[in-house]
C-alpha atoms as a PDB file:
ATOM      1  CA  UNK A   1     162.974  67.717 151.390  1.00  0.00           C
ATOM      2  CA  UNK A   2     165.026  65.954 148.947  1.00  0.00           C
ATOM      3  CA  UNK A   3     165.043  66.116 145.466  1.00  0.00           C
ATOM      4  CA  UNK A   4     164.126  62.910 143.301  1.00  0.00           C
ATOM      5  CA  UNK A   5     166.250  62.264 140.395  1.00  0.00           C
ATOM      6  CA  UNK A   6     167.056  59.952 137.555  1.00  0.00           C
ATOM      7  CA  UNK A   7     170.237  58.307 136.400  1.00  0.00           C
ATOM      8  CA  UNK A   8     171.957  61.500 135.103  1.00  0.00           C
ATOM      9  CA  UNK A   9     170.756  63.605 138.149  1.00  0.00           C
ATOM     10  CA  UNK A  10     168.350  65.763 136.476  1.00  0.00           C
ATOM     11  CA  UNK A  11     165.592  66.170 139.049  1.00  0.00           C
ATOM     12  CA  UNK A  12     162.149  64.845 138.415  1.00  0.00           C
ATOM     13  CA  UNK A  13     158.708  66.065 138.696  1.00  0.00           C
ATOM     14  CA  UNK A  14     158.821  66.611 142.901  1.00  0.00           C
ATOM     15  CA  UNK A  15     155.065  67.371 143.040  1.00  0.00           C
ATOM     16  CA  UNK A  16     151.398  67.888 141.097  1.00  0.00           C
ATOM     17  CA  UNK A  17     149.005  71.072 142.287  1.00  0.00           C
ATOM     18  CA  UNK A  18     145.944  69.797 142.610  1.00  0.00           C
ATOM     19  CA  UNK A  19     144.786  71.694 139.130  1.00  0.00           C
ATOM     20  CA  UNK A  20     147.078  68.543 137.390  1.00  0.00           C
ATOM     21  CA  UNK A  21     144.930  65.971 137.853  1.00  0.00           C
ATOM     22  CA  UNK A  22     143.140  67.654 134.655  1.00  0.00           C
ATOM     23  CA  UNK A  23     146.262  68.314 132.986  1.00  0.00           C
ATOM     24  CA  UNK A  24     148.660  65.325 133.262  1.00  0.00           C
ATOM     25  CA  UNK A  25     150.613  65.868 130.472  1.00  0.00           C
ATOM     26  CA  UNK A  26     151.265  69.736 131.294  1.00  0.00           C
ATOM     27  CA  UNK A  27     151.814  69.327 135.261  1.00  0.00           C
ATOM     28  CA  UNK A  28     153.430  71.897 137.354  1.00  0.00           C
ATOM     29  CA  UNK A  29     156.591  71.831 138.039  1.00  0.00           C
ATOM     30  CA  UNK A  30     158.789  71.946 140.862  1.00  0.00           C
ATOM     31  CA  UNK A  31     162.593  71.564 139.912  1.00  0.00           C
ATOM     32  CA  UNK A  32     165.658  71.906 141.817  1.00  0.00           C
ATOM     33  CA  UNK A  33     167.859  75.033 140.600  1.00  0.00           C
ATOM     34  CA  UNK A  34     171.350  72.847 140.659  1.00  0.00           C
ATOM     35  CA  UNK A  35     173.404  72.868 137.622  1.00  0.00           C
ATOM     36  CA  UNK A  36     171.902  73.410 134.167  1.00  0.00           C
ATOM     37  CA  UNK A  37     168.319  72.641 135.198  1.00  0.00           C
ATOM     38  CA  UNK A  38     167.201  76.610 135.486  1.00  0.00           C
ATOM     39  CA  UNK A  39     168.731  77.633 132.526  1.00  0.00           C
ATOM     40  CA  UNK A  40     167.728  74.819 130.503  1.00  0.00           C
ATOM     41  CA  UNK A  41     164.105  75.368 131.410  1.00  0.00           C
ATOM     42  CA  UNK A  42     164.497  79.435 131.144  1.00  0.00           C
ATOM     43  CA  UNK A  43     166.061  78.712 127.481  1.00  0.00           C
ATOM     44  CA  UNK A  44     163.065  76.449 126.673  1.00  0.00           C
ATOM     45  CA  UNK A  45     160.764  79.634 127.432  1.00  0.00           C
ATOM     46  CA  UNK A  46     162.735  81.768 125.791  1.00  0.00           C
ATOM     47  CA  UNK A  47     162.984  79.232 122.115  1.00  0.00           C
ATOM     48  CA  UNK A  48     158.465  79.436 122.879  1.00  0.00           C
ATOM     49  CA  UNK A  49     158.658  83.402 122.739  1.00  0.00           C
ATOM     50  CA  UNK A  50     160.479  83.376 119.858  1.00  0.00           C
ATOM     51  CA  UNK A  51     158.002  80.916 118.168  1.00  0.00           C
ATOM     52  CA  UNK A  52     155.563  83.154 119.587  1.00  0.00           C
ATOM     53  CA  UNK A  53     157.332  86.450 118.064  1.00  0.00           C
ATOM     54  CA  UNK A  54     157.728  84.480 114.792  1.00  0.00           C
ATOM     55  CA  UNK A  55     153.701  83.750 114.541  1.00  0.00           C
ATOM     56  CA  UNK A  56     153.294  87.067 115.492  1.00  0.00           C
ATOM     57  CA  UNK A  57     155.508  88.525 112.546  1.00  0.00           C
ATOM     58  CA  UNK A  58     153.714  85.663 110.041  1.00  0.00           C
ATOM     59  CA  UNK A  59     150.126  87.180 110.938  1.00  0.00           C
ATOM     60  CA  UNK A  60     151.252  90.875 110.333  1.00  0.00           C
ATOM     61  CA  UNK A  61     152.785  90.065 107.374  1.00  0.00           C
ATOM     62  CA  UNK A  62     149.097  88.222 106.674  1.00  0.00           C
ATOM     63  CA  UNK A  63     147.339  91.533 107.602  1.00  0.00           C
ATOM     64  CA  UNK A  64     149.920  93.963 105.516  1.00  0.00           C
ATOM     65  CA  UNK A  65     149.384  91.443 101.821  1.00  0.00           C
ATOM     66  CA  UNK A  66     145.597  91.492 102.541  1.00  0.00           C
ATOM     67  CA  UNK A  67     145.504  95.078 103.183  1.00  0.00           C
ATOM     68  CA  UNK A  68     147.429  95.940 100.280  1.00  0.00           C
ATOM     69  CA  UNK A  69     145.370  94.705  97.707  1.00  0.00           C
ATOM     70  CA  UNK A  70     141.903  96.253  99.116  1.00  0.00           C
ATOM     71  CA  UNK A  71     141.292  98.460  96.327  1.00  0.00           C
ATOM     72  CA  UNK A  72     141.527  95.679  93.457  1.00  0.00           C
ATOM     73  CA  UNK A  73     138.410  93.779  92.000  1.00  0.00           C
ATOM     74  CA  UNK A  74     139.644  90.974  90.267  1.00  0.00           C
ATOM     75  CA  UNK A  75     141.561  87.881  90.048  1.00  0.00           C
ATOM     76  CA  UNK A  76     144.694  89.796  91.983  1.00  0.00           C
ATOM     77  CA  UNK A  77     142.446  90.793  95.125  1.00  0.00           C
ATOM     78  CA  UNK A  78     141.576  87.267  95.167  1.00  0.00           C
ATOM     79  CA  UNK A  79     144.818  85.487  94.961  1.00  0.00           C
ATOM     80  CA  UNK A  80     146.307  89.022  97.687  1.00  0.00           C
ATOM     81  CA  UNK A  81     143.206  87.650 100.400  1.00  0.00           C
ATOM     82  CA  UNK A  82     144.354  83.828  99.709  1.00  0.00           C
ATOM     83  CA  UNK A  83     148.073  84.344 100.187  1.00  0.00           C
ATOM     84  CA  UNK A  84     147.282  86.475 103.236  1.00  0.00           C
ATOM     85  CA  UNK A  85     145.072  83.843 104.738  1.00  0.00           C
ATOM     86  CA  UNK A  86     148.172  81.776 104.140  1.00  0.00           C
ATOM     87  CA  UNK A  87     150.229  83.730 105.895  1.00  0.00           C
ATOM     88  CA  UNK A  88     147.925  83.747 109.038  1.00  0.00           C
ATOM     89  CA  UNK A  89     147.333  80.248 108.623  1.00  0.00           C
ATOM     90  CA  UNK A  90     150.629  79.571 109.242  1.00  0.00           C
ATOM     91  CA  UNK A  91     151.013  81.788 112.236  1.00  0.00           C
ATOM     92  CA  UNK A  92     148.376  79.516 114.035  1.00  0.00           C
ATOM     93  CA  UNK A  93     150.736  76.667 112.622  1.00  0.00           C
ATOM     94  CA  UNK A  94     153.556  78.223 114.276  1.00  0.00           C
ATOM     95  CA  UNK A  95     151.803  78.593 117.603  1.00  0.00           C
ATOM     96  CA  UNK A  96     150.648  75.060 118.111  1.00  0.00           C
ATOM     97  CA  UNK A  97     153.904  73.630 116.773  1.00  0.00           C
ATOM     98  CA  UNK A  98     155.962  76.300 119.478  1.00  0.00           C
ATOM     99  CA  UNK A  99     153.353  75.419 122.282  1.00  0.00           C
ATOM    100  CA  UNK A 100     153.582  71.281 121.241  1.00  0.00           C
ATOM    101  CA  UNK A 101     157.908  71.743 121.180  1.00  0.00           C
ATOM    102  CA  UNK A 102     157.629  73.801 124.639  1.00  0.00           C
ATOM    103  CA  UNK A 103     156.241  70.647 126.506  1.00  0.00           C
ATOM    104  CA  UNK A 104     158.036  68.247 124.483  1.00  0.00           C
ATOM    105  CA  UNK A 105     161.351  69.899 125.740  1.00  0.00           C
ATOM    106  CA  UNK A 106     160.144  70.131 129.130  1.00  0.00           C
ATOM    107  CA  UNK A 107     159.313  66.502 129.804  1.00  0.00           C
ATOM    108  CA  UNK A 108     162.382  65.421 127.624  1.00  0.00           C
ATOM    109  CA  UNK A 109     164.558  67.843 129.777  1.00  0.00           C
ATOM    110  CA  UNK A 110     163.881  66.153 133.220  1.00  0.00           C
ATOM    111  CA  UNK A 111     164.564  62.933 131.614  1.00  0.00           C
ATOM    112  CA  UNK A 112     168.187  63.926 131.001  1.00  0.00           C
ATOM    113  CA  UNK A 113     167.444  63.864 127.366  1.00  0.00           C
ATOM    114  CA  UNK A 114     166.854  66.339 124.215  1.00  0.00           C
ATOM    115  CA  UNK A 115     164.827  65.485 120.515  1.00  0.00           C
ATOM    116  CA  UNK A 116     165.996  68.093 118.182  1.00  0.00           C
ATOM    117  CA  UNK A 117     163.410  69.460 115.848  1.00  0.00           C
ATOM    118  CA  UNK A 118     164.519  68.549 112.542  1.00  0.00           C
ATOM    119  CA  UNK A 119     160.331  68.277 110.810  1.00  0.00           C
ATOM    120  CA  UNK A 120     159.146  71.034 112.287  1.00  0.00           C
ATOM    121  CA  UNK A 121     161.796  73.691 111.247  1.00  0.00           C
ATOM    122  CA  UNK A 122     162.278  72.245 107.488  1.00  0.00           C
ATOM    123  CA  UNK A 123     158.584  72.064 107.041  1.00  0.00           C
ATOM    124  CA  UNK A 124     158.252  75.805 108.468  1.00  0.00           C
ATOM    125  CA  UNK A 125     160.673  76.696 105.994  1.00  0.00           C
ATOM    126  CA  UNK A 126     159.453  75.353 102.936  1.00  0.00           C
ATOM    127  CA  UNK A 127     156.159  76.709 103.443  1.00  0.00           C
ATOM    128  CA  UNK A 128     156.907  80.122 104.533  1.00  0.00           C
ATOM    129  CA  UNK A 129     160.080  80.176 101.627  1.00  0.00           C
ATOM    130  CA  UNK A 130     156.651  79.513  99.170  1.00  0.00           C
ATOM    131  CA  UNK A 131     154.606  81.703 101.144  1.00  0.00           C
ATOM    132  CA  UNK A 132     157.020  84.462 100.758  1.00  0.00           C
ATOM    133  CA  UNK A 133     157.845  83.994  97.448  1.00  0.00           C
ATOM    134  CA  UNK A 134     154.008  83.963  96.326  1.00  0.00           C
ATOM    135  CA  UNK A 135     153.559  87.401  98.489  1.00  0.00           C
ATOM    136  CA  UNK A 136     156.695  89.364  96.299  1.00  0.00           C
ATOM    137  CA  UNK A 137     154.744  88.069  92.841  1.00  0.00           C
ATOM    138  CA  UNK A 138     151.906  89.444  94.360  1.00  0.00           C
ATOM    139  CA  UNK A 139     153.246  92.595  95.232  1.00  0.00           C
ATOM    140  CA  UNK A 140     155.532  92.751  91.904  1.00  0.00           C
ATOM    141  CA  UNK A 141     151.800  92.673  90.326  1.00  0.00           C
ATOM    142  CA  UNK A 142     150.549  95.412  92.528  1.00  0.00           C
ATOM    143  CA  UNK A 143     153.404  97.443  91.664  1.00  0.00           C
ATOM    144  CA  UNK A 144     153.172  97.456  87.979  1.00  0.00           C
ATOM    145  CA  UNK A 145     150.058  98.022  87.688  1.00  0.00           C
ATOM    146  CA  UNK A 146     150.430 101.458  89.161  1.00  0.00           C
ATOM    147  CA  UNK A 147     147.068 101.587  91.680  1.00  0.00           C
END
């Protein structure tokens, strides 16, 4: 069987299962392993696990600023739950945007071609930079106050 390809002779999609008629945006794919194709694709998996590991890390950190302000009753355990829900807020962020950037790359890869992802990672890092920041106040407050 031969392989399809485009101009730059980056195979294309060679066939659909039957399950993509429901999912043509996310088909399955069948690539040739010539050149750069394998590890281009492996790489792409790899960059998704580590936006997965990342979301991962957000949502403990979400968990760990919640739990350490359990025994307060005022405006501190209040502002300790909101920054935490922050924090796990944006590890759902983090998920869609790696899941979204995971097909993105995949499509754009078998078209020869690559988008850099210049939004997503300065708008991850502003808000987690603030996010951080806002958890050490918070736990510069639970320090001094000696609970």
């Amino acid at each position: 069987m031969e392989v399809p390809g485009n101009e730059s002779g980056w195979p294309l999609l060679i066939r659909y299962e039957k399950w993509s008629t429901l999912f043509r945006s996310m088909p399955n794919m069948l690539l040739e392993n010539k050149g750069p194709v394998a590890r281009d694709h492996l790489a792409n998996e790899r960059n998704y696990l580590a936006w997965t590991r990342t979301s991962l890390s957000f949502a403990t950190v979400g968990l760990a600023v919640t739990a350490s302000f359990r025994g307060y009753r005022d405006v501190v355990l209040i502002f300790g739950k909101a920054v935490g829900a922050l924090f796990m807020i944006l590890a759902i962020g983090l998920m869609v945007i790696g899941t979204y950037r995971y097909y993105v790359t995949a499509i754009w890869l078998q078209r020869g071609k690559f988008p850099p992802s210049r939004a997503s990672i300065l708008s991850v890092t502003v808000v987690a930079c603030l996010l951080i920041a806002l958890a050490f106040i918070l736990i510069l407050i639970n320090t001094s106050r000696g609970v």
